[in-house]
N, C-alpha and C. Protein backbone atom coordinates (compact mmCIF):
# COMPACT_ATOMS: atom_id res chain seq x y z
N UNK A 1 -18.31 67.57 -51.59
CA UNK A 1 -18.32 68.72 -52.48
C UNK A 1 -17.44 69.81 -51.88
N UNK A 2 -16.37 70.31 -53.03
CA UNK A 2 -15.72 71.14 -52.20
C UNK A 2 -15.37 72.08 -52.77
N UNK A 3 -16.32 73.00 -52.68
CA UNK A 3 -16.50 74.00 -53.60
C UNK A 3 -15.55 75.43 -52.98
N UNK A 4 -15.15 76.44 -54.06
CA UNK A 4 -14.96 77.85 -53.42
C UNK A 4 -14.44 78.91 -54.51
N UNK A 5 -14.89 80.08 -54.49
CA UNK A 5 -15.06 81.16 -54.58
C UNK A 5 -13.78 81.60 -55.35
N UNK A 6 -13.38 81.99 -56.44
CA UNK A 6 -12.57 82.76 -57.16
C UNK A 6 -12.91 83.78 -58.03
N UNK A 7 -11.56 84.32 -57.81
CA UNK A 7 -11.83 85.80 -59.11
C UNK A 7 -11.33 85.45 -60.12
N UNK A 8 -11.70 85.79 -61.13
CA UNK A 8 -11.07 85.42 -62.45
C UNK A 8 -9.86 86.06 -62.80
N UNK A 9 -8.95 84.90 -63.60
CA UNK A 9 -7.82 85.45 -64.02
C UNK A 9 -7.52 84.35 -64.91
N UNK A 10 -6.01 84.44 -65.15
CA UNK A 10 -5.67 83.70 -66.61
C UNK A 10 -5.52 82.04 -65.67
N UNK A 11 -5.39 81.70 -64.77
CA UNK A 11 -5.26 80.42 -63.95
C UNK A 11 -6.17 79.77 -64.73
N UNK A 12 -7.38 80.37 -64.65
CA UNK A 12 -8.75 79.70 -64.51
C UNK A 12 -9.29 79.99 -66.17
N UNK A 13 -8.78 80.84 -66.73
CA UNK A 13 -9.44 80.80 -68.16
C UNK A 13 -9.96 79.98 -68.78
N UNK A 14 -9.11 78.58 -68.61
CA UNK A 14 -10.22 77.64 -69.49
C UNK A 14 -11.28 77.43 -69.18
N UNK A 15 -10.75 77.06 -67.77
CA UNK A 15 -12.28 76.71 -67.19
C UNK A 15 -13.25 77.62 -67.18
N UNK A 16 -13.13 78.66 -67.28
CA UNK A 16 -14.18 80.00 -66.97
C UNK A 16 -14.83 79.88 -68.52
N UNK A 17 -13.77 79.89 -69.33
CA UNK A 17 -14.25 80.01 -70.89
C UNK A 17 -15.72 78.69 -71.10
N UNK A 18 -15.04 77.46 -70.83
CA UNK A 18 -15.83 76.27 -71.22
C UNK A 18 -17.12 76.15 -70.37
N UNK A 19 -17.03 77.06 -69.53
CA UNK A 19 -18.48 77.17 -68.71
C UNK A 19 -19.06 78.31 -69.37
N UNK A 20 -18.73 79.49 -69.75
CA UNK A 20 -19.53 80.59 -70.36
C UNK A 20 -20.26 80.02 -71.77
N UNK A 21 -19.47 78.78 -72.33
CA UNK A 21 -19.59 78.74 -73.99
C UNK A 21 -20.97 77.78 -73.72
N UNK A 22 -20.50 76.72 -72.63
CA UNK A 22 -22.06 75.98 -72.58
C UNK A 22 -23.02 76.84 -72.16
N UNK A 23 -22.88 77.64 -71.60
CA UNK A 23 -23.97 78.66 -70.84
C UNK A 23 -24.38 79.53 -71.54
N UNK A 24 -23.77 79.95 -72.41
CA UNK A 24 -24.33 80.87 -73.46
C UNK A 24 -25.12 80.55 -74.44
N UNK A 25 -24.48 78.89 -75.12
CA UNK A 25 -25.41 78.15 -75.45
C UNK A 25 -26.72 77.93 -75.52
N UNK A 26 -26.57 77.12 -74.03
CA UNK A 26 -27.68 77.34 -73.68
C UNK A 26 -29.62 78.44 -73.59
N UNK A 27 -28.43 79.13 -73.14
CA UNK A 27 -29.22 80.90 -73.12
C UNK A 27 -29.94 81.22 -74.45
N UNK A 28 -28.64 80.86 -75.34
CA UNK A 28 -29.38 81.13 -77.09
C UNK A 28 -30.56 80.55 -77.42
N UNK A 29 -30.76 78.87 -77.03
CA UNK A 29 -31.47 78.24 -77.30
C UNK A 29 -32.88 78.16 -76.09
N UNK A 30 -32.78 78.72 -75.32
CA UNK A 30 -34.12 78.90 -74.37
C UNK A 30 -33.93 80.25 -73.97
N UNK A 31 -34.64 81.20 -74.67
CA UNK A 31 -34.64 82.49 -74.47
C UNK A 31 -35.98 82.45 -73.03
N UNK A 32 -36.22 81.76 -72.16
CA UNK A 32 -36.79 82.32 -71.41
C UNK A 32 -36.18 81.66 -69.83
N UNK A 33 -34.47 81.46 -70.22
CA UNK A 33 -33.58 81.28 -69.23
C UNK A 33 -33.14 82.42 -68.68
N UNK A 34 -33.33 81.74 -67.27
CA UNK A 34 -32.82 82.97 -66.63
C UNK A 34 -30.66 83.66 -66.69
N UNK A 35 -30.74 84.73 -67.00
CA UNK A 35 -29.20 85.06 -67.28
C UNK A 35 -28.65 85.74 -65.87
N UNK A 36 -28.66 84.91 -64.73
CA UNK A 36 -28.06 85.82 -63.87
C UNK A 36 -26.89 84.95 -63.43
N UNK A 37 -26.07 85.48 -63.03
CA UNK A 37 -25.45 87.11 -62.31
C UNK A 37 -25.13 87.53 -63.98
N UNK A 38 -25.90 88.67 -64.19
CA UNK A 38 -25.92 89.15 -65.65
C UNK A 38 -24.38 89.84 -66.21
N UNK A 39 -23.48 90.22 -64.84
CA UNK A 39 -21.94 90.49 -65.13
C UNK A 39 -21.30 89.28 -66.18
N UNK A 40 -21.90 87.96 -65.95
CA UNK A 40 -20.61 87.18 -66.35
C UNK A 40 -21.01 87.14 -67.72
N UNK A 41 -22.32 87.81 -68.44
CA UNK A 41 -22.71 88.03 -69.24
C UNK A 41 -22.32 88.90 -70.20
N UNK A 42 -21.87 90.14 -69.49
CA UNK A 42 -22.02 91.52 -70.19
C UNK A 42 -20.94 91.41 -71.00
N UNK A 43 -19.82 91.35 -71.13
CA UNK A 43 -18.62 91.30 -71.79
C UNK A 43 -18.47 89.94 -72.81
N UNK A 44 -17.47 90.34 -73.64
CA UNK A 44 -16.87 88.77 -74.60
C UNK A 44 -16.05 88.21 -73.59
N UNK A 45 -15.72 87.03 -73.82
CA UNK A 45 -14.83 86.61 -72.97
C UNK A 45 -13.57 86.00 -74.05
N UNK A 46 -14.10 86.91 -75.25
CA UNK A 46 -12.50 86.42 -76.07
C UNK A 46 -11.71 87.52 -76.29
N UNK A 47 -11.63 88.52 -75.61
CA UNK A 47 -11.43 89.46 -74.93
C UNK A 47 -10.99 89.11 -73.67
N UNK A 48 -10.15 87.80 -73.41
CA UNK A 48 -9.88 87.74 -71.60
C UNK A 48 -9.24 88.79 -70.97
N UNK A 49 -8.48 89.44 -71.72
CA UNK A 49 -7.78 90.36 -70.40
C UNK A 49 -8.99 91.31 -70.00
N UNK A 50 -9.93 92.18 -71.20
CA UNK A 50 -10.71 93.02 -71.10
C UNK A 50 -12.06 92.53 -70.45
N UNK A 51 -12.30 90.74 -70.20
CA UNK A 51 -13.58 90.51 -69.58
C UNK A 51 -13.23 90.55 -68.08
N UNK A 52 -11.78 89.95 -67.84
CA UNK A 52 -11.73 89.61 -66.55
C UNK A 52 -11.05 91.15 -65.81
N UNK A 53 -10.80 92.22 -66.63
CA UNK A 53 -11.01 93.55 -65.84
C UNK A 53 -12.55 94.28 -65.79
N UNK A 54 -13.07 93.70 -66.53
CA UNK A 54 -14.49 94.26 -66.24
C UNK A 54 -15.55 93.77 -65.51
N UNK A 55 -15.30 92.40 -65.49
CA UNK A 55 -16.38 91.80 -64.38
C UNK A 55 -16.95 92.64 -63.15
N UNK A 56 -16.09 93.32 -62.01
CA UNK A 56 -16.11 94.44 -61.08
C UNK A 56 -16.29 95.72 -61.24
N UNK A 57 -17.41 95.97 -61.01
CA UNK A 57 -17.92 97.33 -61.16
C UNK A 57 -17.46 98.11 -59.96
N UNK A 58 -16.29 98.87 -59.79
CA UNK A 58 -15.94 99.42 -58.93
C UNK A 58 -15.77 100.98 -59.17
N UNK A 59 -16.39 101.66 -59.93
CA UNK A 59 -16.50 103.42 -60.13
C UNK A 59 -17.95 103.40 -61.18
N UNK A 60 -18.85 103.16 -60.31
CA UNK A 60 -19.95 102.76 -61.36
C UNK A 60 -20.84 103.86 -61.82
N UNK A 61 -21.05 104.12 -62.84
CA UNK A 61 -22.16 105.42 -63.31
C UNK A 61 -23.43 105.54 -62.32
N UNK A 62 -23.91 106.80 -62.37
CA UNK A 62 -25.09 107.12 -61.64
C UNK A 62 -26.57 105.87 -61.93
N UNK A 63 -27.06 105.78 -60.58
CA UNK A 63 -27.81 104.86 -60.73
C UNK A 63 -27.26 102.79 -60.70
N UNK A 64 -25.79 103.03 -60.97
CA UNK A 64 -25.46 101.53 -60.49
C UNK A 64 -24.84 101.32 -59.00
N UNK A 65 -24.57 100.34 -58.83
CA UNK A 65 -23.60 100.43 -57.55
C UNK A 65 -22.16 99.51 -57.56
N UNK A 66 -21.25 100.21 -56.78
CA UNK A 66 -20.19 99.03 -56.94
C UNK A 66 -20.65 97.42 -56.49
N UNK A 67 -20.02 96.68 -57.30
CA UNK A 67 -20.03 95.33 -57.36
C UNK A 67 -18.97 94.11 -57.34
N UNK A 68 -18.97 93.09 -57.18
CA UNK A 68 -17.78 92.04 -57.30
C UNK A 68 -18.30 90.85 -57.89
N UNK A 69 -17.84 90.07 -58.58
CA UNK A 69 -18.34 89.07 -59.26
C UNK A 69 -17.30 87.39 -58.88
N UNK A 70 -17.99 86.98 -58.42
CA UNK A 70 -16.85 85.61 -58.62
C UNK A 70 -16.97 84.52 -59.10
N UNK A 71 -16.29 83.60 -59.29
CA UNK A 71 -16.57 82.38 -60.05
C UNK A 71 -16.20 80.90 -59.46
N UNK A 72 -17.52 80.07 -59.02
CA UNK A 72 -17.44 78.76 -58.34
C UNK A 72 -16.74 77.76 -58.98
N UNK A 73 -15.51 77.14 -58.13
CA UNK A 73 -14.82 76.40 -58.86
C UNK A 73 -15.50 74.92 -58.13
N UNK A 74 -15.99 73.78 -58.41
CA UNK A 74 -15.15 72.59 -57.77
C UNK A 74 -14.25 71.89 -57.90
N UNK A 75 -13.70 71.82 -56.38
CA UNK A 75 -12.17 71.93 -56.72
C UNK A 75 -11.73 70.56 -56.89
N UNK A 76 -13.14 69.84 -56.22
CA UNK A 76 -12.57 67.86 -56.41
C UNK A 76 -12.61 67.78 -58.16
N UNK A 77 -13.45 68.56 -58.77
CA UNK A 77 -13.49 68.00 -59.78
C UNK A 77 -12.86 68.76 -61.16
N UNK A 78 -12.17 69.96 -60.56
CA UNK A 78 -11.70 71.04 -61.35
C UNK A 78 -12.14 71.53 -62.47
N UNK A 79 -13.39 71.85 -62.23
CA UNK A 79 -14.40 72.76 -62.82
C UNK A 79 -15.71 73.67 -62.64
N UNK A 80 -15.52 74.67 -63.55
CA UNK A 80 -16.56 75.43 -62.64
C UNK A 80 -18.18 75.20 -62.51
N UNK A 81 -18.34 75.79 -62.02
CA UNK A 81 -19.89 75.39 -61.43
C UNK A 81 -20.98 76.42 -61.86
N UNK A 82 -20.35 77.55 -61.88
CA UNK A 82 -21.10 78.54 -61.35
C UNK A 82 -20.67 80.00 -61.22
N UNK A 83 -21.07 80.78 -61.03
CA UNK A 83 -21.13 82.48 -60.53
C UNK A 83 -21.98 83.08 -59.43
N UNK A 84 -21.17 84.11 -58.90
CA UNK A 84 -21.84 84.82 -58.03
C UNK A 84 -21.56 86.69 -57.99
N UNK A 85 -22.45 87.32 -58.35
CA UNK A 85 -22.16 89.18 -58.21
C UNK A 85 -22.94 89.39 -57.00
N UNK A 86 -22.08 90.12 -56.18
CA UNK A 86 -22.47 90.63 -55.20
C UNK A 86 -22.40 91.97 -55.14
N UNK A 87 -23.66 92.71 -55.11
CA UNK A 87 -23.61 94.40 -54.96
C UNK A 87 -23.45 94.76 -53.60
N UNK A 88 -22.31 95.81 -53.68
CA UNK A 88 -21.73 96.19 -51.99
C UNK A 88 -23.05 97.05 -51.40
N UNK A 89 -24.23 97.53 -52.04
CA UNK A 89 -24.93 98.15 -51.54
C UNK A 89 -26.11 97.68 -52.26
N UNK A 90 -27.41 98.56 -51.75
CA UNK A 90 -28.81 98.63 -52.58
C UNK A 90 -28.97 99.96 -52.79
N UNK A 91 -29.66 99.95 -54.34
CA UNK A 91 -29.93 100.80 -54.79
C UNK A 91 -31.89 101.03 -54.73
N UNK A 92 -32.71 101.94 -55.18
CA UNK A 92 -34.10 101.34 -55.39
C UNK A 92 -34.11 100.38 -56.25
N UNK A 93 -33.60 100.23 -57.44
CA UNK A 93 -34.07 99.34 -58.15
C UNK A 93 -33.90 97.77 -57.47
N UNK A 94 -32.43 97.79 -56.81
CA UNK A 94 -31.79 96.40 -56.28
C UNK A 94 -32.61 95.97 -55.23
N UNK A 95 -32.99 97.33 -54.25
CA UNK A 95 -33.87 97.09 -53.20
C UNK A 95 -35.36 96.23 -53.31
N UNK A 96 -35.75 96.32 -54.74
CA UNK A 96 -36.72 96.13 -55.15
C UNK A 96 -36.99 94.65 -55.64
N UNK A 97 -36.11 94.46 -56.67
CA UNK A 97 -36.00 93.78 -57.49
C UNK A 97 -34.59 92.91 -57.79
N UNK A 98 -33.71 93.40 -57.21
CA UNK A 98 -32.65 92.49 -57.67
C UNK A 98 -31.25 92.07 -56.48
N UNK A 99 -31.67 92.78 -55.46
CA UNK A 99 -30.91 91.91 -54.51
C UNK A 99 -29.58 92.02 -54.04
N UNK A 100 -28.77 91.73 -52.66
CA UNK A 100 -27.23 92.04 -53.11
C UNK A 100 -27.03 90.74 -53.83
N UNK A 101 -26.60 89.99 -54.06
CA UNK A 101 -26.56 88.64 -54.94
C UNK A 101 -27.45 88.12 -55.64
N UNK A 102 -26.63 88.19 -56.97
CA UNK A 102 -26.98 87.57 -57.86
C UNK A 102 -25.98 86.22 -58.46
N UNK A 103 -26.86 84.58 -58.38
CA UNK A 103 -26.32 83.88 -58.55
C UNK A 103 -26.64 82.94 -59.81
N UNK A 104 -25.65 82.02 -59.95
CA UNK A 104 -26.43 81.13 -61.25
C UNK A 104 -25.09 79.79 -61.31
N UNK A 105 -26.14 78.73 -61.88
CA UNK A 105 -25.36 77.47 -61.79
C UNK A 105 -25.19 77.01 -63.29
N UNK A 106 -24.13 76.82 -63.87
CA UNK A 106 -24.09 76.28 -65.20
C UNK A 106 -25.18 75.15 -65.27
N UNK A 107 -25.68 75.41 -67.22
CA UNK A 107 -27.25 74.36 -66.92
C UNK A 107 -26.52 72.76 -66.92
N UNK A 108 -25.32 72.40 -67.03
CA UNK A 108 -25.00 70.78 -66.69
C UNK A 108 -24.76 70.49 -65.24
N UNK A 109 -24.89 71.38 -64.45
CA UNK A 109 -24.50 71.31 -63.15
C UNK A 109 -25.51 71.78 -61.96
N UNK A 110 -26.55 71.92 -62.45
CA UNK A 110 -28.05 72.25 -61.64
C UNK A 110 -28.52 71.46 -61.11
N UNK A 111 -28.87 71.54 -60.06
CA UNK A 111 -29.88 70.42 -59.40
C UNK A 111 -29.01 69.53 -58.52
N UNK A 112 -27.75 70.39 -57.85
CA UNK A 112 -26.95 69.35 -57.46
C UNK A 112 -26.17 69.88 -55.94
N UNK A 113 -26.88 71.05 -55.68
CA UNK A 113 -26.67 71.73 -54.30
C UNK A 113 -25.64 72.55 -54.43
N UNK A 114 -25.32 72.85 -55.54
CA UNK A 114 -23.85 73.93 -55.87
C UNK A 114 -24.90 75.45 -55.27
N UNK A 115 -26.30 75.60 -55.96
CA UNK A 115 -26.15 77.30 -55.47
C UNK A 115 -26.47 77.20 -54.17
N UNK A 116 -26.86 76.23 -53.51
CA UNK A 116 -27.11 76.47 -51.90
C UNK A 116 -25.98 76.62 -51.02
N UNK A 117 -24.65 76.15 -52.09
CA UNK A 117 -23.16 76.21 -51.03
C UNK A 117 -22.82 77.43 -51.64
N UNK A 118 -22.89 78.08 -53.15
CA UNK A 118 -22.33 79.42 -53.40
C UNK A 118 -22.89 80.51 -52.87
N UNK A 119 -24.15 80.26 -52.02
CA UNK A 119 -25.00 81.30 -51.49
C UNK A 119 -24.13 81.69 -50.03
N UNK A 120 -23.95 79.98 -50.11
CA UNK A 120 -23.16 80.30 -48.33
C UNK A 120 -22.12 81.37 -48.18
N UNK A 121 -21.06 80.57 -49.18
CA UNK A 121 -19.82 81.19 -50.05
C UNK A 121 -19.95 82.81 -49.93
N UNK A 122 -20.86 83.34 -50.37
CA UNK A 122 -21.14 83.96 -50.92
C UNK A 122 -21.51 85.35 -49.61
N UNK A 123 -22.33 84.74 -48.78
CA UNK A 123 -22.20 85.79 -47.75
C UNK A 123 -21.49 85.77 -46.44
N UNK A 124 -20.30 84.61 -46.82
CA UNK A 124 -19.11 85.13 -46.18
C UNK A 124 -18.16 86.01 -47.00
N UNK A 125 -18.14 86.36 -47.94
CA UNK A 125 -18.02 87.47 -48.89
C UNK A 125 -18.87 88.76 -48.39
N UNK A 126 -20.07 88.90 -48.07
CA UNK A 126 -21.04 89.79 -47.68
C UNK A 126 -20.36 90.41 -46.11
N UNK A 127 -20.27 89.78 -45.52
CA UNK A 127 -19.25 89.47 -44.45
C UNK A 127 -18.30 90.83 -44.14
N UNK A 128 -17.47 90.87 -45.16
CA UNK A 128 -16.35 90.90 -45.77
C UNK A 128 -16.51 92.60 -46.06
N UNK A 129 -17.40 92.90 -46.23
CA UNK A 129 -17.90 93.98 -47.04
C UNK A 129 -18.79 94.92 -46.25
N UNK A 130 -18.73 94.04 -44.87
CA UNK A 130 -19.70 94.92 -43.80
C UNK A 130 -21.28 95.09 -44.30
N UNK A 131 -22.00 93.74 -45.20
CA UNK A 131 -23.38 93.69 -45.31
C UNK A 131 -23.36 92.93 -44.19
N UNK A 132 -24.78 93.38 -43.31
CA UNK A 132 -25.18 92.82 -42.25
C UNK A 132 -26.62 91.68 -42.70
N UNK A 133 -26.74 92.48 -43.14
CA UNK A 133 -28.85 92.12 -43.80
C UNK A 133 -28.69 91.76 -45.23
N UNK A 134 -28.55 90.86 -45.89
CA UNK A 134 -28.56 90.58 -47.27
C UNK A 134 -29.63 90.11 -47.82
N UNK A 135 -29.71 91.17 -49.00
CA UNK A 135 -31.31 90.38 -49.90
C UNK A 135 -30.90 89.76 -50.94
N UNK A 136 -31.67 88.56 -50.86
CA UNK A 136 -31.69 88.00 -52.05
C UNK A 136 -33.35 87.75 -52.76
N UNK A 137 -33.48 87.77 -54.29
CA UNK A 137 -34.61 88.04 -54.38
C UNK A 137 -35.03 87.04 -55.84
N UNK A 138 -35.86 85.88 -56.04
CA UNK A 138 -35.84 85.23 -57.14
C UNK A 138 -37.33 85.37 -57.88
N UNK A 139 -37.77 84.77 -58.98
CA UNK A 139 -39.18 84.72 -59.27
C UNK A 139 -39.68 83.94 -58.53
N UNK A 140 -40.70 84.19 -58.19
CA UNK A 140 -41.84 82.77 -57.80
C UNK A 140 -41.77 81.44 -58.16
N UNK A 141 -41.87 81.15 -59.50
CA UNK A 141 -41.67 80.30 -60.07
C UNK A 141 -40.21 79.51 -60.13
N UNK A 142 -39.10 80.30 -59.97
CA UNK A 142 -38.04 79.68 -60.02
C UNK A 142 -37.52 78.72 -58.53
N UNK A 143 -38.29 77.42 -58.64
CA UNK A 143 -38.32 77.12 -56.87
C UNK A 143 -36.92 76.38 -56.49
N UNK A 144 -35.89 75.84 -57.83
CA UNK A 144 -34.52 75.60 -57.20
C UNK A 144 -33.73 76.98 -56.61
N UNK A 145 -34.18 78.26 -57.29
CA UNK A 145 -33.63 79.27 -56.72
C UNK A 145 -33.67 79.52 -55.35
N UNK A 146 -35.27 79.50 -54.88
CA UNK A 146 -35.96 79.57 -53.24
C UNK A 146 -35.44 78.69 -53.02
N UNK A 147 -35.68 77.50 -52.88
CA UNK A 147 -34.66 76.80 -51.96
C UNK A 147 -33.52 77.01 -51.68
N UNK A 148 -32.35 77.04 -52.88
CA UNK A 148 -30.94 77.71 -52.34
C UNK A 148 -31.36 78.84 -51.52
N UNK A 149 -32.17 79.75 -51.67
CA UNK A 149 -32.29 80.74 -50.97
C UNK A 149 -32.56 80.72 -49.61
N UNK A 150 -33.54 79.98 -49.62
CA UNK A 150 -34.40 79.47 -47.95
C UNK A 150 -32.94 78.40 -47.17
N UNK A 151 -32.57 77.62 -48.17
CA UNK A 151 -31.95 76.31 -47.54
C UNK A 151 -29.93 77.20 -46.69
N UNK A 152 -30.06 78.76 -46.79
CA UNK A 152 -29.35 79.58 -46.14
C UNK A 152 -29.58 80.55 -45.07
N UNK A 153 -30.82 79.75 -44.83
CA UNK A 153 -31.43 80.36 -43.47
C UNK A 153 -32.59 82.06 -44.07
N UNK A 154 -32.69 81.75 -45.24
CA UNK A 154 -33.48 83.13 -45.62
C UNK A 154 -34.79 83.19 -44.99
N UNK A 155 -35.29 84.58 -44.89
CA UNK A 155 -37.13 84.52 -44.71
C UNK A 155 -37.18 85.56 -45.38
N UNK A 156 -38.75 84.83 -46.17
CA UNK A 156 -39.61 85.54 -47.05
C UNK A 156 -39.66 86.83 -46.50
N UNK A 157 -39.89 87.99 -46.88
CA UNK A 157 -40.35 89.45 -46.30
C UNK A 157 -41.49 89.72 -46.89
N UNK A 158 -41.76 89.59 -48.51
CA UNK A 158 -42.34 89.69 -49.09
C UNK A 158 -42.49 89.05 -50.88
N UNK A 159 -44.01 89.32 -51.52
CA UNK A 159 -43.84 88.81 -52.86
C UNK A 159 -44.22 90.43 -53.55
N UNK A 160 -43.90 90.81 -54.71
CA UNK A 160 -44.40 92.26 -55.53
C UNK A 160 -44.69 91.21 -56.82
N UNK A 161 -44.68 92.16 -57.80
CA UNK A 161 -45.34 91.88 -59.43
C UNK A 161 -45.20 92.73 -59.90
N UNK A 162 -43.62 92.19 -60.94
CA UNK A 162 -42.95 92.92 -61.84
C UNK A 162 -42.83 92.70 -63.15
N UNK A 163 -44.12 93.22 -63.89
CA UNK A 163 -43.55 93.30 -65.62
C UNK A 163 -45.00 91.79 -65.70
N UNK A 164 -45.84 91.51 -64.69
CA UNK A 164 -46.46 90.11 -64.76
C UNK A 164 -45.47 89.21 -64.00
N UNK A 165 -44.44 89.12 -63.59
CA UNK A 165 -43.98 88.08 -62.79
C UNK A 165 -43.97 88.40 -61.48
N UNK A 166 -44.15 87.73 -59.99
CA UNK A 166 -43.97 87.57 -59.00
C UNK A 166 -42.56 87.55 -58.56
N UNK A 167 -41.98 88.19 -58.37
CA UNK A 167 -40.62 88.34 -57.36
C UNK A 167 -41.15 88.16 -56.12
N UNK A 168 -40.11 86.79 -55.47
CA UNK A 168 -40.03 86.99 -54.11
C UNK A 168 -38.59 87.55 -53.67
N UNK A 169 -39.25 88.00 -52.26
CA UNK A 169 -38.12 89.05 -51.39
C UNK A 169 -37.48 88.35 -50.24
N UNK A 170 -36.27 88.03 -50.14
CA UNK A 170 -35.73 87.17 -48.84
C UNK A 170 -34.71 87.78 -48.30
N UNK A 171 -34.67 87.88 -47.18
CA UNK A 171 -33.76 88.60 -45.89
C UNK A 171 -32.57 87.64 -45.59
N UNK A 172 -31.58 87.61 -45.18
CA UNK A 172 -30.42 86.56 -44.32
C UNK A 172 -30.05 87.93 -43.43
N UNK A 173 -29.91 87.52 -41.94
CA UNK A 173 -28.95 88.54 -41.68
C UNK A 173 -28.19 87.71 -40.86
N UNK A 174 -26.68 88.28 -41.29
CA UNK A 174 -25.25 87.45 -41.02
C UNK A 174 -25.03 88.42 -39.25
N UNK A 175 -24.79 86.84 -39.13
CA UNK A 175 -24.63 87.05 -37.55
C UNK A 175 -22.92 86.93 -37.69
């Protein structure tokens, strides 16, 4: 598996496109899927020039924080996999509840060790950015998430209860 980390641009459009369209899909039809990294969400993407300048939240309104978003290619098989947003900081809410990374695996491509390598990916990016301590934070219930999470050297800190769901809280700190 030989996965890695890109920013979006017109290279990759198809591929970025044909993963959003199944994924959105998807999303339509099981409204109690999870939509994260919710960036690759927020925008049309038939709109490419205007999605792939907006993905990066880099002058963000009060209450957000700057962010970067990228997109998992595999490269043996030249297609994508996946997403990853990484917030350069915590905010309370992020501190709380949502983590510097936020990740997600297209639903034909789950279950197959892609988010445990984009996690890796991902905080050598963190790296990069001078995060030392990175949280990542999933539901309880979502246990392919904990594992990618744990299977990157994470520890639990804690569980809260948000809205009725259990969020757990996980630490990495990059040596």
């Amino acid at each position: 598996m030989s996965i890695k980390l890109i920013k979006a641009s017109y290279e990759y459009q198809d591929l970025i496109v044909d993963m959003l369209k199944e994924w959105i899909d998807y999303n339509n039809n099981h409204p109690e899927a999870n939509t994260s990294p919710a960036s690759i969400f927020k925008n049309d993407y038939h709109n490419f020039d205007y999605y792939i300048n907006s993905l990066d939240l880099k002058n963000p309104k009060p209450g957000l924080v700057e962010d970067s978003t990228f997109f998992a290619l595999d490269v043996e098989r030249n297609k994508m996999v996946g997403a990853i947003n990484i917030r350069h900081k915590l905010n309370d809410y992020l501190l709380n509840y949502g983590g510097h990374i936020g990740d997600g695996i297209r639903p034909s491509e789950r279950k197959k060790g892609y988010a445990t390598k984009i996690i890796g990916l991902a905080l050598k990016e963190c790296q990069k950015l001078n995060i030392d301590k990175v949280l990542l934070v999933c539901d309880k219930d979502n246990i392919g998430s904990a594992k990618s999470i744990k299977n990157n050297g994470a520890i639990l800190e804690n569980e809260i209860v948000k809205d009725g769901k259990t969020i757990q809280r996980y630490w990495i700190e990059i040596k």
